[in-house]
Protein backbone atom coordinates (compact mmCIF):
# COMPACT_ATOMS: atom_id res chain seq x y z
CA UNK A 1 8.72 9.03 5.57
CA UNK A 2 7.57 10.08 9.44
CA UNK A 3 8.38 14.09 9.69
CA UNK A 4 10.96 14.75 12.29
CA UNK A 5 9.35 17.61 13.49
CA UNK A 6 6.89 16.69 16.11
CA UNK A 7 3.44 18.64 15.29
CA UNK A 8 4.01 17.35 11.67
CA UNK A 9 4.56 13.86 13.05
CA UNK A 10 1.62 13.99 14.89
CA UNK A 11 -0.08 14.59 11.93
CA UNK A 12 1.57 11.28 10.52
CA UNK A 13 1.19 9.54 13.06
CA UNK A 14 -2.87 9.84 12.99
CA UNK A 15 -2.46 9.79 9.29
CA UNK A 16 -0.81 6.26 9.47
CA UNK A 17 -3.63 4.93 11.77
CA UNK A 18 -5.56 4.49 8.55
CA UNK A 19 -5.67 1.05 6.85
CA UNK A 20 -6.28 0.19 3.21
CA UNK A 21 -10.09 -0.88 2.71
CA UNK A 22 -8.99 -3.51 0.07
CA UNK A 23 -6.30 -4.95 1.91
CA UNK A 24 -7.02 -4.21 5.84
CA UNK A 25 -4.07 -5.62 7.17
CA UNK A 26 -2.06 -2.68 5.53
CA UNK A 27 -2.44 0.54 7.17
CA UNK A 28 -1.51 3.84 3.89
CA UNK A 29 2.13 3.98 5.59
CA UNK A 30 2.61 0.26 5.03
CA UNK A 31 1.66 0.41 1.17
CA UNK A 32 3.72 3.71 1.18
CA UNK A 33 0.35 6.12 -0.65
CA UNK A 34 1.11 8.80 2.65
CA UNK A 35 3.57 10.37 1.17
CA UNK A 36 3.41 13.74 3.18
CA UNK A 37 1.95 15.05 6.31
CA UNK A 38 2.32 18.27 8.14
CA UNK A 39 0.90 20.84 10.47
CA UNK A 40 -0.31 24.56 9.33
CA UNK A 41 -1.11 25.99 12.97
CA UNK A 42 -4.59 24.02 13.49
CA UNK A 43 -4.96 22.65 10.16
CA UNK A 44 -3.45 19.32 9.43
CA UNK A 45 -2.50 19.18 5.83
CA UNK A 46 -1.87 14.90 4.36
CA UNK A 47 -0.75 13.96 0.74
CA UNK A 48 -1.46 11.04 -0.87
CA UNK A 49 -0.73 9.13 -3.75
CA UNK A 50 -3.08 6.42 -5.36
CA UNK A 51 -2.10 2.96 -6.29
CA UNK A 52 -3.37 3.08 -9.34
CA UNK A 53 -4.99 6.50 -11.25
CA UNK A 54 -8.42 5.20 -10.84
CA UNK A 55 -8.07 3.62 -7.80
CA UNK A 56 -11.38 3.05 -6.41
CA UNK A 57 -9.95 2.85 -2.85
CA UNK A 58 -9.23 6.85 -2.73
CA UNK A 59 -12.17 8.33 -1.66
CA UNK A 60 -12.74 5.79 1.15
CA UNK A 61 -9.45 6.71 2.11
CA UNK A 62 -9.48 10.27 1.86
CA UNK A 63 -12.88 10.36 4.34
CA UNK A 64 -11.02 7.76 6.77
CA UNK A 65 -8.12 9.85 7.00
CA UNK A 66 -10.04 13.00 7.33
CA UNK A 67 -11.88 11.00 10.30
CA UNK A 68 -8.62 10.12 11.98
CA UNK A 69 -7.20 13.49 12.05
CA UNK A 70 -10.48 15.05 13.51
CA UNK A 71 -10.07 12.22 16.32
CA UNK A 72 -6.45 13.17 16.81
CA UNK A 73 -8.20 16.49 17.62
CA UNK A 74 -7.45 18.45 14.42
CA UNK A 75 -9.79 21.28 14.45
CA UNK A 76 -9.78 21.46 10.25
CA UNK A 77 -8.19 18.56 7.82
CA UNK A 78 -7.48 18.33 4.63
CA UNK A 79 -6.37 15.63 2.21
CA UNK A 80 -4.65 16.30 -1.03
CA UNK A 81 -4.12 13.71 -3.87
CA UNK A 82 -1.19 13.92 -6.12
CA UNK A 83 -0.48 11.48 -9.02
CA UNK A 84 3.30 12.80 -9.94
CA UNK A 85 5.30 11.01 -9.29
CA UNK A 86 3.05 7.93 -9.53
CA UNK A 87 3.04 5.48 -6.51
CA UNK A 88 5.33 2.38 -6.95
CA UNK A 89 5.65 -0.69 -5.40
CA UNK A 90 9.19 0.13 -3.90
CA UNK A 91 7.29 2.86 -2.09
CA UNK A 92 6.35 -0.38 0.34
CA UNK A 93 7.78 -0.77 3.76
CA UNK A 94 9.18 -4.20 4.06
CA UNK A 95 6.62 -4.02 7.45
CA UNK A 96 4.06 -3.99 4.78
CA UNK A 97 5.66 -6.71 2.65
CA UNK A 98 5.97 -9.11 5.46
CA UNK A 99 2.31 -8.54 6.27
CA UNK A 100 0.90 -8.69 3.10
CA UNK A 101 2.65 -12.06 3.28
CA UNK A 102 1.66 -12.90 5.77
CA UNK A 103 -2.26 -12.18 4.91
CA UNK A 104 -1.58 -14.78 2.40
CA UNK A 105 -0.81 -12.58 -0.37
CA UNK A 106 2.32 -12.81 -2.26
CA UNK A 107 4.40 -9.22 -1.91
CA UNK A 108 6.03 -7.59 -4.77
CA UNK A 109 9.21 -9.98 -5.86
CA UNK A 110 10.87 -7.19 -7.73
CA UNK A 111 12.01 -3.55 -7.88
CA UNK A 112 10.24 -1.22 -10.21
CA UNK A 113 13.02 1.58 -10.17
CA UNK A 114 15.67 0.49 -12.09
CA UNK A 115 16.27 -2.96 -10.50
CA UNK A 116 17.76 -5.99 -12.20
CA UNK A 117 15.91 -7.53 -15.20
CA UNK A 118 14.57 -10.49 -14.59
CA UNK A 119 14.04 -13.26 -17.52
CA UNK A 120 10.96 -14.77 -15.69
CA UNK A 121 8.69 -13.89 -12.95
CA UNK A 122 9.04 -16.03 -9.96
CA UNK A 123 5.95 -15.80 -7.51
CA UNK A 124 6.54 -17.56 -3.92
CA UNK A 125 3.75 -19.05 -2.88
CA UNK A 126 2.22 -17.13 0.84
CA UNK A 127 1.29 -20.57 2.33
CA UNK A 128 3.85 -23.33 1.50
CA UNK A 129 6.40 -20.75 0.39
CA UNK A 130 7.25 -23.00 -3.09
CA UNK A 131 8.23 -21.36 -6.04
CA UNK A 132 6.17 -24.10 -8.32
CA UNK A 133 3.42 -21.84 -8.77
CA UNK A 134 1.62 -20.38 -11.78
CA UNK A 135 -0.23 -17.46 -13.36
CA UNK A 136 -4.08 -17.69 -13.69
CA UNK A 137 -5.15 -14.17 -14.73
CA UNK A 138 -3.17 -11.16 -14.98
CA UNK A 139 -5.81 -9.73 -12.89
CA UNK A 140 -7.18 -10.49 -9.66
CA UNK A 141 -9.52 -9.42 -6.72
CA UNK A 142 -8.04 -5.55 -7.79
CA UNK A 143 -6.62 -4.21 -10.48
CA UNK A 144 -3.14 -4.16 -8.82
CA UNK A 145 -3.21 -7.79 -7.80
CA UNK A 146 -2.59 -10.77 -9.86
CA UNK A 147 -4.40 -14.03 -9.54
CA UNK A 148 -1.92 -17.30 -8.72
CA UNK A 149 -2.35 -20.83 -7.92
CA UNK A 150 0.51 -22.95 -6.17
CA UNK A 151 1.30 -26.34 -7.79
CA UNK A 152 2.59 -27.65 -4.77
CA UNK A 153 -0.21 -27.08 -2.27
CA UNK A 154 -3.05 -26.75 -4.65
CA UNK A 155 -3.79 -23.69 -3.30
CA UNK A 156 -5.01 -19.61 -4.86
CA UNK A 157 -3.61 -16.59 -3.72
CA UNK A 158 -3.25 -13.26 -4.65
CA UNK A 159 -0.06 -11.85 -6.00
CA UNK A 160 0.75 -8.10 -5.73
CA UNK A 161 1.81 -6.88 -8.77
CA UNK A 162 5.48 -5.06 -9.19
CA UNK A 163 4.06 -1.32 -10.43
């Protein structure tokens, strides 16, 4: 969540500017792995949380974000990674749903935290938006995406999994 106070929301702010490199259209904020961000006098101090443990992604990240803070004008940056608690898909704006979506990759359908059982997994199709669609592989371009295909308009797509 964006600090209220404004030097660490500047931080943020420059922080947020960063985009995933597997999914560009999401910037850290939008997949919810900036979890903290804050200012100690000239140092700006940003926390983040991986996807997965072994999330190739991090260290591309990690440089990118030390990058963005330097161009904020940041005169020293650091980047810390925690894994506790570990990242979940409800940790997702629903900005970053909708674009994901829109992308032509099918969001997270369900809640991770404690929300309602479900008896099957329903994946709506990104393009055509029908439910007729199917599993292919459990795992797709990443680890944390599933690989679909819609029965109605034929076409692939990437789901991303509920974690």
């Amino acid at each position: 969540m964006r600090p209220a106070d404004p030097a660490d929301a500047r931080v943020w702010d420059a922080a947020s500017t960063v985009h995933d490199p597997e999914i560009p259209v999401l910037s850290i904020a939008d997949l919810g792995i900036l979890r903290d961000a804050h200012a100690e006098g000239e140092k700006a101090v940003v926390v983040i949380t991986p996807t997965y443990s072994g999330c190739p992604a991090m260290e591309t990240i990690s440089t990118d974000v030390t990058r963005a803070l330097t161009r904020a004008g940041f005169a020293e940056a650091e980047v810390r990674l925690v894994l506790q608690p570990a990242w979940t898909t409800d940790w997702m704006t629903d900005e970053g749903k909708a674009k994901l979506n829109e992308y032509g990759i099918a969001p997270p359908s369900a809640r991770a935290d404690g929300g309602p059982v479900r008896i099957g997994l329903t994946v709506k199709c990104p393009r055509c938006h029908s439910l007729n669609t199917r599993e292919i592989t459990r795992f797709g371009s990443t680890s944390c995406k599933a690989l679909y295909t819609c029965n109605e308009c034929l076409e692939p797509f990437d789901y991303f999994k509920v974690h």
